[in-house]
Protein backbone atom coordinates (compact mmCIF):
# COMPACT_ATOMS: atom_id res chain seq x y z
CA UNK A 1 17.29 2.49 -8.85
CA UNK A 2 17.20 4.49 -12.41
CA UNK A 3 17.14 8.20 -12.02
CA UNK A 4 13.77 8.63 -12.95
CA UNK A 5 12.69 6.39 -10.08
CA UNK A 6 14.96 7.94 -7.53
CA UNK A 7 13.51 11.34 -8.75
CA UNK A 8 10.12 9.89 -8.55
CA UNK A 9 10.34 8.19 -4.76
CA UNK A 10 12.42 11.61 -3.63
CA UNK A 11 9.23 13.40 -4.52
CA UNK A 12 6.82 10.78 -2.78
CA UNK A 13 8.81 10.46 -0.07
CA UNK A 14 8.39 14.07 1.19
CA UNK A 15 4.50 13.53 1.48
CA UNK A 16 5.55 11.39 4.45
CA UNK A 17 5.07 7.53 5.18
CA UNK A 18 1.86 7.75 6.49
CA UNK A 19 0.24 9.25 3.26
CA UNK A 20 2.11 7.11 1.15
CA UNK A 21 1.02 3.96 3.40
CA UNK A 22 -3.02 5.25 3.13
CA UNK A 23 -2.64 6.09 -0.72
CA UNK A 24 -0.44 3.42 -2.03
CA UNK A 25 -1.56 0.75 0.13
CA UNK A 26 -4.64 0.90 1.77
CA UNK A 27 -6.83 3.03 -1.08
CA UNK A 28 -4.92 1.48 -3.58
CA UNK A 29 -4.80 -1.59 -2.79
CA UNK A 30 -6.39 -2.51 0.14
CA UNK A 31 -9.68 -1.15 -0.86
CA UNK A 32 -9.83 -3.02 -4.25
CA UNK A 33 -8.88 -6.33 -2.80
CA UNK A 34 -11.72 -6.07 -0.78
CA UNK A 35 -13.92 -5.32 -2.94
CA UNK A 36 -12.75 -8.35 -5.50
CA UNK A 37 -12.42 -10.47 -2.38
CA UNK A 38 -15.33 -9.77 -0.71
CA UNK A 39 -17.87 -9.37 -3.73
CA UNK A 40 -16.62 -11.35 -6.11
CA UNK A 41 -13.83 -14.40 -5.32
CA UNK A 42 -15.13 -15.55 -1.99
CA UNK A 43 -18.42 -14.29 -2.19
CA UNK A 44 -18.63 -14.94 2.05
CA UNK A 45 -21.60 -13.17 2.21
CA UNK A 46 -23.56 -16.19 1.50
CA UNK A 47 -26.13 -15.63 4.44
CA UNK A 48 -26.78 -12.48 3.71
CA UNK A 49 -24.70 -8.56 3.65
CA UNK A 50 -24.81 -7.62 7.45
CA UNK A 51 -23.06 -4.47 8.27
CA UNK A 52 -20.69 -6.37 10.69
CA UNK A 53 -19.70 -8.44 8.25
CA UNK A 54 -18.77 -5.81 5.65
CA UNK A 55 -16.76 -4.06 8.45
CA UNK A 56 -15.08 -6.81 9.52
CA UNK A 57 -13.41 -7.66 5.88
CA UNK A 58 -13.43 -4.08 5.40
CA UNK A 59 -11.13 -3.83 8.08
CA UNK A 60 -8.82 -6.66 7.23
CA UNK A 61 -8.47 -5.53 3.83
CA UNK A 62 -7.38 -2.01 5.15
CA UNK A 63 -4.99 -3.90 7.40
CA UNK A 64 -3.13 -5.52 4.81
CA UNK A 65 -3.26 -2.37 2.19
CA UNK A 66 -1.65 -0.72 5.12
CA UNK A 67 1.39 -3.17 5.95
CA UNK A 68 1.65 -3.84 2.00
CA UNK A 69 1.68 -0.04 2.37
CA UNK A 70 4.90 -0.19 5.01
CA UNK A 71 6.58 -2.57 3.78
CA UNK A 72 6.77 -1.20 0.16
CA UNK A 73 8.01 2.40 2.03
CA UNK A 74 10.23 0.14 3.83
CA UNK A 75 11.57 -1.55 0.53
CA UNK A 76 11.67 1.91 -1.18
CA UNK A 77 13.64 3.79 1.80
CA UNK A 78 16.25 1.36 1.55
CA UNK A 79 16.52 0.97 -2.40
CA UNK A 80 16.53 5.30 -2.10
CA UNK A 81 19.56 5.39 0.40
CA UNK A 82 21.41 3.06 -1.50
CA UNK A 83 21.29 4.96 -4.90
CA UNK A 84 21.72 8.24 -2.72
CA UNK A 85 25.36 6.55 -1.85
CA UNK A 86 25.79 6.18 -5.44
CA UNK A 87 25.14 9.19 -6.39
CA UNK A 88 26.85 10.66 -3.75
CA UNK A 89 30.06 8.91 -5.30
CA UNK A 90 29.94 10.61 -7.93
């Protein structure tokens, strides 16, 4: 991890893993692969928009923004304690 990253994810990582998992991955990534998924690749509204099925892949989008979400904290938390050893060698 480069010093501006660990300065970077030191800062993020104070806002707490539950913001960073609805920012980073459920608005941020979640949200937009629904929107290309839904509207655009797949197009599964074929029959028709009904509200349940705009929840329903609204919903599993959110899902998987949010455990893309953990699992980059996760990835990050470990790279960040690593390069705090480092440093801490020094």
């Amino acid at each position: 991890m480069k010093p501006t990253q660990y300065a970077a994810w030191a800062k993020l990582r104070q806002q707490g893993r539950n913001r960073y998992m609805l920012i980073h991955g459920m608005l941020m990534y979640g949200l937009p692969l629904f929107v290309v998924m839904s509207f655009i690749v797949n197009q599964p509204f074929a029959q028709g928009y009904t509200m349940t099925a705009v929840a329903i892949h609204l919903g599993v989008w959110l899902f998987v923004g949010q455990l893309v979400g953990l699992v980059n904290w996760l990835i990050n938390e470990k790279r960040f304690a690593k390069a705090s050893g480092r440093q801490g060698d020094k």
